[in-house]
N, C-alpha and C. Protein backbone atom coordinates (compact mmCIF):
# COMPACT_ATOMS: atom_id res chain seq x y z
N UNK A 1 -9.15 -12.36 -6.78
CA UNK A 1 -8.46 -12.88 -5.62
C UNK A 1 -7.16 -13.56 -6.06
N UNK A 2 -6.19 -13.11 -5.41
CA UNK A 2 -4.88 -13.79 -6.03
C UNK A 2 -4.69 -15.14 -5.32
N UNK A 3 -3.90 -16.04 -6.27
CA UNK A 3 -3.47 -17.27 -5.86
C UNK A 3 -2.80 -18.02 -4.49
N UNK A 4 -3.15 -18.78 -3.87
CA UNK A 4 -2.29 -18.71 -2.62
C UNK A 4 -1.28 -19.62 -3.19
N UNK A 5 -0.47 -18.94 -2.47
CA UNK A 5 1.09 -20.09 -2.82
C UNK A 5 1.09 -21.30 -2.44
N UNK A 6 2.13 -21.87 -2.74
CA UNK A 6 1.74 -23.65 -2.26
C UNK A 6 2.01 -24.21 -0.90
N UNK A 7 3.05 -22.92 -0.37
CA UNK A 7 3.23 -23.14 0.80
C UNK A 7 2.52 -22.37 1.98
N UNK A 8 1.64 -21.68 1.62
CA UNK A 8 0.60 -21.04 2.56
C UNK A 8 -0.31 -21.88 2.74
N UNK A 9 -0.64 -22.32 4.02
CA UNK A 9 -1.22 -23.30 4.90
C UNK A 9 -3.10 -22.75 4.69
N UNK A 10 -3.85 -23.17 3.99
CA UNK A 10 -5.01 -22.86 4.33
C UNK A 10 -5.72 -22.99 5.91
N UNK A 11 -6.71 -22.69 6.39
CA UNK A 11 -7.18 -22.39 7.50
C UNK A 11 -8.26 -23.99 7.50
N UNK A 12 -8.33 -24.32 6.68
CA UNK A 12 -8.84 -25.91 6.67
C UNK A 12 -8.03 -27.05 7.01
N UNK A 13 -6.72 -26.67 6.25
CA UNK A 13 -6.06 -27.54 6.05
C UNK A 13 -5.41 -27.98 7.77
N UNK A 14 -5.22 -26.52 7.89
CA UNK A 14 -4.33 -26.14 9.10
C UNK A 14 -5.14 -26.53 10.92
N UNK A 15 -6.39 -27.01 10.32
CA UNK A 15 -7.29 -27.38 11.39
C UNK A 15 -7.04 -29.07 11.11
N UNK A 16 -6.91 -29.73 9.91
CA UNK A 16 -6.30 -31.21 10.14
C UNK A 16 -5.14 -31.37 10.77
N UNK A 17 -3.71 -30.59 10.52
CA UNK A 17 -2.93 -30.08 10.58
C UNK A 17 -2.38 -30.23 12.20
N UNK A 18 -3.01 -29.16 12.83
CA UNK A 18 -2.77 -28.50 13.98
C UNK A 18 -3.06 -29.65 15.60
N UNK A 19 -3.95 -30.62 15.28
CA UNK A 19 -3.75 -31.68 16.41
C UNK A 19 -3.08 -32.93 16.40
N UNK A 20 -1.81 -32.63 15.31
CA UNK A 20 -1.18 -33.82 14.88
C UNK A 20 0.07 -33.15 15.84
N UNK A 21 0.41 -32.09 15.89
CA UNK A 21 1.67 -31.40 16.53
C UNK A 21 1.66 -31.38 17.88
N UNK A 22 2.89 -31.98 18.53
CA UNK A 22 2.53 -31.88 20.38
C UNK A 22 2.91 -30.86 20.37
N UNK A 23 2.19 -30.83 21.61
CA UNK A 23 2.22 -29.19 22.34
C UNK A 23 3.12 -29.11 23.16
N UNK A 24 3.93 -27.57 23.08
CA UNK A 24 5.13 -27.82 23.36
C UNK A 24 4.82 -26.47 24.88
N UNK A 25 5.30 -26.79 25.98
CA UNK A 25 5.28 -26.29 27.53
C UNK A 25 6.79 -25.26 27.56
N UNK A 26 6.08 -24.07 27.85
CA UNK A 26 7.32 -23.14 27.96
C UNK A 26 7.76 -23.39 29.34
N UNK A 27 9.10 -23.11 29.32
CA UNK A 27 9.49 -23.47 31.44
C UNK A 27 8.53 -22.18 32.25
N UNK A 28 8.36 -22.59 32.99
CA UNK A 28 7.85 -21.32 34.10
C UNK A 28 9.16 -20.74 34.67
N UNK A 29 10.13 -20.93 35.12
CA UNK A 29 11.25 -20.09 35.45
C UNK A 29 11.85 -19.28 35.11
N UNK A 30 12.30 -20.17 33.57
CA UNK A 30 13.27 -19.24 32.21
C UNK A 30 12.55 -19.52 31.69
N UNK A 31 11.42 -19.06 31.01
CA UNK A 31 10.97 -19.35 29.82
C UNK A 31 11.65 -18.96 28.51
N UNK A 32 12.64 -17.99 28.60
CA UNK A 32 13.42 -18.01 26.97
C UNK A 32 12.20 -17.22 26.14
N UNK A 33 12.97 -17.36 24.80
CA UNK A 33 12.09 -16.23 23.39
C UNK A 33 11.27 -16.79 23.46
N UNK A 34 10.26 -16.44 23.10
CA UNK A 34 8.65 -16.83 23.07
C UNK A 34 8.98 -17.82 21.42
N UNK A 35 8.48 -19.08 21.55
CA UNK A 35 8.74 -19.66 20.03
C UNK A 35 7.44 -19.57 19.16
N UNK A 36 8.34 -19.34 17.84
CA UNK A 36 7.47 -19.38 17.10
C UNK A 36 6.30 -20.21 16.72
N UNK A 37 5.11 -19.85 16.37
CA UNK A 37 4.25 -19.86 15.65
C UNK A 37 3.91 -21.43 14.57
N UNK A 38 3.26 -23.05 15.51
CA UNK A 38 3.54 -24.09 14.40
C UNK A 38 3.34 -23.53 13.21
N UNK A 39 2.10 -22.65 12.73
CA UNK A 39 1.65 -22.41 11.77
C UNK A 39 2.50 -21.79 10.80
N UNK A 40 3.43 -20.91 11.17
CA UNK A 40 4.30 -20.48 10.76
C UNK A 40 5.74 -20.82 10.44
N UNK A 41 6.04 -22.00 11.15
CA UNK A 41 7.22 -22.82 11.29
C UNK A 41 6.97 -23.62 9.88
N UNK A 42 5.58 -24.45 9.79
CA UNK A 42 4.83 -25.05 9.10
C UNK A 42 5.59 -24.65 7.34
N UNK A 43 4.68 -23.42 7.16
CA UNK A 43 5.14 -22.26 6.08
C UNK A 43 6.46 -22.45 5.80
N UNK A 44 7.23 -22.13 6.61
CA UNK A 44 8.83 -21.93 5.98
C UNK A 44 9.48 -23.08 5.33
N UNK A 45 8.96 -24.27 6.05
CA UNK A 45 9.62 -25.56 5.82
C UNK A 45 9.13 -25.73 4.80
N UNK A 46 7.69 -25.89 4.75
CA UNK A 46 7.26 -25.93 3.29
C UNK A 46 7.51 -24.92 1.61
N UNK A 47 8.12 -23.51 2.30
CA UNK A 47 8.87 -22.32 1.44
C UNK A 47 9.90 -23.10 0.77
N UNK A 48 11.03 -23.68 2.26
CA UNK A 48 12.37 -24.10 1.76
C UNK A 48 11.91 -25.14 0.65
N UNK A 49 11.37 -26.11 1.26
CA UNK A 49 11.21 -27.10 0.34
C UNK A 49 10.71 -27.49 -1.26
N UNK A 50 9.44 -26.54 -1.48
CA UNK A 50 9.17 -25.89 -2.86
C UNK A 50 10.05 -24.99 -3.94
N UNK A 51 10.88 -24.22 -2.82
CA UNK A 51 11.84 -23.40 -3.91
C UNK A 51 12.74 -24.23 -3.91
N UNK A 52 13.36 -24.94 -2.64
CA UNK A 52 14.84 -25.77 -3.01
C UNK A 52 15.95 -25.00 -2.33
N UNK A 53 15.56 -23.46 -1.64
CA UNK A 53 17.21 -22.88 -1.43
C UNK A 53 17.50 -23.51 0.03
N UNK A 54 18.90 -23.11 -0.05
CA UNK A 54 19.18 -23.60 1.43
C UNK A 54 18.38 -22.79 2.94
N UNK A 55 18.31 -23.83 3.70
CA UNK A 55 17.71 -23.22 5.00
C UNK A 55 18.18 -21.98 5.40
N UNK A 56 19.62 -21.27 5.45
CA UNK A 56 20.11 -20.46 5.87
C UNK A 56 19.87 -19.36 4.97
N UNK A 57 18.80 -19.58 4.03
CA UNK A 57 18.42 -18.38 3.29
C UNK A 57 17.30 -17.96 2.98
N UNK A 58 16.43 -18.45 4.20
CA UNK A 58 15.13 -18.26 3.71
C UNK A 58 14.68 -17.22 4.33
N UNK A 59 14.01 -16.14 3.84
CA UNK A 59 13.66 -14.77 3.77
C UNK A 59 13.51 -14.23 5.12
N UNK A 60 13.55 -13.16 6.08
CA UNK A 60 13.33 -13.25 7.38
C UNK A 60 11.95 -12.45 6.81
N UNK A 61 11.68 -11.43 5.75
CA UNK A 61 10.81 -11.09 5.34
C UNK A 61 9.40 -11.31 5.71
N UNK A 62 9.35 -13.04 4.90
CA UNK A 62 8.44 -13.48 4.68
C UNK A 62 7.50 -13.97 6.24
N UNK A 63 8.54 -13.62 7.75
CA UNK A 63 7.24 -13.81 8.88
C UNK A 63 7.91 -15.56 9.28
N UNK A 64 8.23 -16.41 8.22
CA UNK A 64 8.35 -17.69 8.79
C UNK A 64 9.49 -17.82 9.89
N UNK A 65 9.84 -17.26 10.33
CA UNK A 65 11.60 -17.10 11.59
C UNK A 65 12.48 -17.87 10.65
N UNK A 66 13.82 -17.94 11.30
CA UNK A 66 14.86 -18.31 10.91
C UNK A 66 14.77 -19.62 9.91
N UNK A 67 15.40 -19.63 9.27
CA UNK A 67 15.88 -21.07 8.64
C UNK A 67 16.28 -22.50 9.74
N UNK A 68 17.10 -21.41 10.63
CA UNK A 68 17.69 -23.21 11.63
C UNK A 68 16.30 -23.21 12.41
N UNK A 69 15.34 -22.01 12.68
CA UNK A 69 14.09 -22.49 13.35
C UNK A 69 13.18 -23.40 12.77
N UNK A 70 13.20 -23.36 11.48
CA UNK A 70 12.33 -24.21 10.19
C UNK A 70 13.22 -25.34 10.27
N UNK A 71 14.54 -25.69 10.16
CA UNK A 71 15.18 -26.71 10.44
C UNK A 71 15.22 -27.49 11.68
N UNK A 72 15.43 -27.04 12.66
CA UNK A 72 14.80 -27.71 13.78
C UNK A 72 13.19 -28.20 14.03
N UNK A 73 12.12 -27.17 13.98
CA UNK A 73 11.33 -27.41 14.15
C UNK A 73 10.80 -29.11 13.06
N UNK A 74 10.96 -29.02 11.82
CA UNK A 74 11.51 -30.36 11.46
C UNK A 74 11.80 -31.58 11.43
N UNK A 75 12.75 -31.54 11.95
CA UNK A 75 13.21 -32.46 13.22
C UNK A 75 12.68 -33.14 14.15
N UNK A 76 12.46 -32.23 15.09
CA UNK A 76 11.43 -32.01 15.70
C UNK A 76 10.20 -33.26 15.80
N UNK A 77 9.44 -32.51 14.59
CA UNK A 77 8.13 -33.03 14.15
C UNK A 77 8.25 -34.31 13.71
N UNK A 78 9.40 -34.32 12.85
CA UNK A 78 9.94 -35.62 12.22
C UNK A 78 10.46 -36.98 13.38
N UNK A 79 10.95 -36.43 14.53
CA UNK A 79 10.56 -37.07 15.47
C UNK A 79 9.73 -37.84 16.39
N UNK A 80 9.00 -36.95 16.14
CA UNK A 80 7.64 -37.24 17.01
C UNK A 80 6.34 -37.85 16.18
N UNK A 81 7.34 -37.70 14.53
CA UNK A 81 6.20 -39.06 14.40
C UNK A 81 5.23 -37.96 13.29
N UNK A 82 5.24 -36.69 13.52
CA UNK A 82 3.80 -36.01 12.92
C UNK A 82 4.19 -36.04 11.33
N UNK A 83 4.92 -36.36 10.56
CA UNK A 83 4.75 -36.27 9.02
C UNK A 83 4.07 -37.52 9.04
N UNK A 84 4.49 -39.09 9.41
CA UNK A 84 3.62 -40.40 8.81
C UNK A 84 2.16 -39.97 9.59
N UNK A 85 1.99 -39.44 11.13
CA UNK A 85 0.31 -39.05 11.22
C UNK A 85 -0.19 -38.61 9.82
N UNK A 86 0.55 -37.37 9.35
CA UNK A 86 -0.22 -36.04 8.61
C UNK A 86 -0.29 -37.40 7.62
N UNK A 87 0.72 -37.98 7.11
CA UNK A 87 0.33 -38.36 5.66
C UNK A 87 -1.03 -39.49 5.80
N UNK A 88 -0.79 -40.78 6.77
CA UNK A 88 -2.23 -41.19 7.02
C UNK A 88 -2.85 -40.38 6.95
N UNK A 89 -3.31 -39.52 7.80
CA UNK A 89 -4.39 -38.54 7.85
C UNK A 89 -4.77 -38.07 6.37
N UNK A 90 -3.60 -37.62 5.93
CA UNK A 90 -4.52 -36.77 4.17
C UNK A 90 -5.00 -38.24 3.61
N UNK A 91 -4.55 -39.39 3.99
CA UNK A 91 -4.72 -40.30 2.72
C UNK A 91 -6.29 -41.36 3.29
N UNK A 92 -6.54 -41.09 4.41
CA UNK A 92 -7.60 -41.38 4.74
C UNK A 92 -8.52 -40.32 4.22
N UNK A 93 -8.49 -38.86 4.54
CA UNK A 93 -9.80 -38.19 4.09
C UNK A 93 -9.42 -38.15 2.72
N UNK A 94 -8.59 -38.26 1.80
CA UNK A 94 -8.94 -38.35 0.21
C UNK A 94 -9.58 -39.28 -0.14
N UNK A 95 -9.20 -40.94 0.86
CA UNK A 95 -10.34 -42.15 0.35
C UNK A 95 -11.35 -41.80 0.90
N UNK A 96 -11.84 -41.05 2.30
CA UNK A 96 -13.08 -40.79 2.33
C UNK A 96 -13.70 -40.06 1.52
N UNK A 97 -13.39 -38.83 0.70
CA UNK A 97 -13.98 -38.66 -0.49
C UNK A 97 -13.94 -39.23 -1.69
N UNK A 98 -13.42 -40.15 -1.75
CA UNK A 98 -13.00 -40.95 -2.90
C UNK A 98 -12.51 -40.02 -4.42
N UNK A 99 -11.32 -39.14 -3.54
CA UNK A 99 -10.63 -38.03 -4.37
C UNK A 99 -9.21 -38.73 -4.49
N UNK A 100 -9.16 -39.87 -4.69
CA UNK A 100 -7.54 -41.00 -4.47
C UNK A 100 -7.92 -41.64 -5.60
N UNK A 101 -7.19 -41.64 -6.87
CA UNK A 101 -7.19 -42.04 -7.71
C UNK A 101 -6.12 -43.28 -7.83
N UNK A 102 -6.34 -44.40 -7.48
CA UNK A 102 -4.90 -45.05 -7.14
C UNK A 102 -4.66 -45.81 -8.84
N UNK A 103 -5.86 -45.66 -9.63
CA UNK A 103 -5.20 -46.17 -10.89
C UNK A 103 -4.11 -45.45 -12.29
N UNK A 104 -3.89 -44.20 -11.28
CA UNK A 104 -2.87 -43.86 -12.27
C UNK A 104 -0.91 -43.88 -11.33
N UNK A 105 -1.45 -44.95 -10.13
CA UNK A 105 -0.12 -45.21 -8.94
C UNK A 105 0.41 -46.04 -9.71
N UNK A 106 1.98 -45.57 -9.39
CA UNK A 106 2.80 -46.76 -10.07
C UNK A 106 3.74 -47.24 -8.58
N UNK A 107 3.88 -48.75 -8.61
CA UNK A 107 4.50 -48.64 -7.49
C UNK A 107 6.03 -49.40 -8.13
N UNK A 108 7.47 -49.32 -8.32
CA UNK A 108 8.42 -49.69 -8.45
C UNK A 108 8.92 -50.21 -8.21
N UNK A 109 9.89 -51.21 -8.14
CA UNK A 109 10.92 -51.75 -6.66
C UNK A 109 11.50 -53.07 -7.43
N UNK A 110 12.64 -52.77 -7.49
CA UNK A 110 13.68 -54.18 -8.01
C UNK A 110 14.74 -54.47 -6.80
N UNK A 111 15.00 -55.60 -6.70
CA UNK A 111 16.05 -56.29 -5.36
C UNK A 111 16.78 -57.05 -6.33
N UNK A 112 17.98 -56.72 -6.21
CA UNK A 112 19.00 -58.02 -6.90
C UNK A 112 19.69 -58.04 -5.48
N UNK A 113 20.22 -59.57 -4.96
CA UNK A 113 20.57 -59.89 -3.83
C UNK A 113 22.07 -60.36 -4.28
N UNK A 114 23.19 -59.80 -3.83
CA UNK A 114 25.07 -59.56 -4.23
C UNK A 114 24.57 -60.71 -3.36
N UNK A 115 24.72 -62.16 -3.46
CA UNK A 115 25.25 -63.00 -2.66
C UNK A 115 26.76 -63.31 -2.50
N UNK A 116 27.54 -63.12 -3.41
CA UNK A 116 29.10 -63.16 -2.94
C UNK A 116 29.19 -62.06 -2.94
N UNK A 117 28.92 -60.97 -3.31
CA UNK A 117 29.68 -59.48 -3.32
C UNK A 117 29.73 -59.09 -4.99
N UNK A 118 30.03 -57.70 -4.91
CA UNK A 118 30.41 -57.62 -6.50
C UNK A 118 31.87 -57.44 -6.78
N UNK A 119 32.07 -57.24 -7.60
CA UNK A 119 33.61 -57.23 -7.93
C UNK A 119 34.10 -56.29 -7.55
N UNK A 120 35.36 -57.14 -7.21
CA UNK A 120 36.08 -55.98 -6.17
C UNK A 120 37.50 -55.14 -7.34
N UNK A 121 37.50 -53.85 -7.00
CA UNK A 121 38.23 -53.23 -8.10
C UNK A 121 39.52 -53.75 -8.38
N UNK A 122 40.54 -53.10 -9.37
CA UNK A 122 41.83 -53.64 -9.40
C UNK A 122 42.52 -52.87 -8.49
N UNK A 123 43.63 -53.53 -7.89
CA UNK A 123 44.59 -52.56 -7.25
C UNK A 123 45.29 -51.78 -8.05
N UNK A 124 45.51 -50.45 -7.73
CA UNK A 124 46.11 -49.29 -9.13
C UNK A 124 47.99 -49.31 -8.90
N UNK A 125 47.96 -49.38 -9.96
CA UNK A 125 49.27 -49.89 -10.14
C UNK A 125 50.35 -48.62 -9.74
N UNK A 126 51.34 -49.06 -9.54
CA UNK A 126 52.13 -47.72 -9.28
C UNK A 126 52.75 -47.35 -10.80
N UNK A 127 53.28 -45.92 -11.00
CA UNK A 127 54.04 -44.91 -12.13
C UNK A 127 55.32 -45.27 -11.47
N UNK A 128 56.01 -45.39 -10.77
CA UNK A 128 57.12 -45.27 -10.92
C UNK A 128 58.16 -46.91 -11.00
N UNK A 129 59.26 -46.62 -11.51
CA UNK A 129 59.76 -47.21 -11.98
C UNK A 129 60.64 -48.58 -11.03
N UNK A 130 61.13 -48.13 -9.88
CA UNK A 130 61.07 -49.39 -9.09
C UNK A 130 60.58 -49.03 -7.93
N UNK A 131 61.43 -49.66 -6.88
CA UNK A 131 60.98 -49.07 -5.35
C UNK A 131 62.27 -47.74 -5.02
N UNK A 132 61.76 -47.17 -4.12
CA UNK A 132 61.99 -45.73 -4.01
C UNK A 132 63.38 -46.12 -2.89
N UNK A 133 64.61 -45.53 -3.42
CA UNK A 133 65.99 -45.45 -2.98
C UNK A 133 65.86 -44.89 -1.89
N UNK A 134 66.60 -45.53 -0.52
CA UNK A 134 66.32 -45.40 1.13
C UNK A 134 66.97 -44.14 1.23
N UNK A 135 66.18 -43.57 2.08
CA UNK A 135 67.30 -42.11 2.39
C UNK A 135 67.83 -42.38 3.78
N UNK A 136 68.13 -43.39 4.83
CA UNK A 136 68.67 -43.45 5.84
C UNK A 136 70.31 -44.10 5.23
């Protein structure tokens, strides 16, 4: 059985996944292109993001729609809040299995507070030799 990629959404995963995303109401009048697929929107963003290329180049091939659809959709989500759900969410069921290893976490963070400011640069001097002869 070959490997699933990192950005292919398992069918487990995609059931934690899938009630974090509002549901989105097509108009009854104009309803417009039928939109894509969360599950699939899902995929691409996660494509772009693992390889690194730009949005406007991600494969039409591969089934995930457009790049600005993966870019919006995004947005979107990032809006509404569903990446901090998803991440609570994974980080609760890893402590419920107690699959969270927090003793190899490092947590970082230095504050130096500029109370006057820092130094402000020099003014750059001018090249030429005096002030510049009036042409009126």
């Amino acid at each position: 059985m070959a490997k699933p990629k990192p950005w292919e959404i398992s069918d487990e995963l995609w059931a934690v996944i899938k009630p974090l995303i509002p549901e989105h109401q097509r108009r009854f009048r104009h309803p417009g292109r039928k939109r894509l697929d969360d599950r699939l929107a899902l995929q691409g963003i996660l494509f772009v993001l693992h390889t690194g290329i730009a949005w406007e180049h991600l494969p039409q091939e591969l089934g995930y729609g457009s790049g600005m659809t993966c870019w919006r959709r995004l947005a979107e989500w990032n809006k509404a809040g569903v990446w901090q759900r998803l991440h609570e969410t994974l980080l609760d069921r890893l402590r419920a299995t107690d699959a969270l290893d927090m003793s190899r976490a490092a947590v970082d963070s230095s504050h130096i507070r500029a109370l006057k400011g820092g130094r402000r640069p020099a003014r750059p001097r001018s090249i030429a030799d005096g002030r510049a002869a009036s042409t009126t």
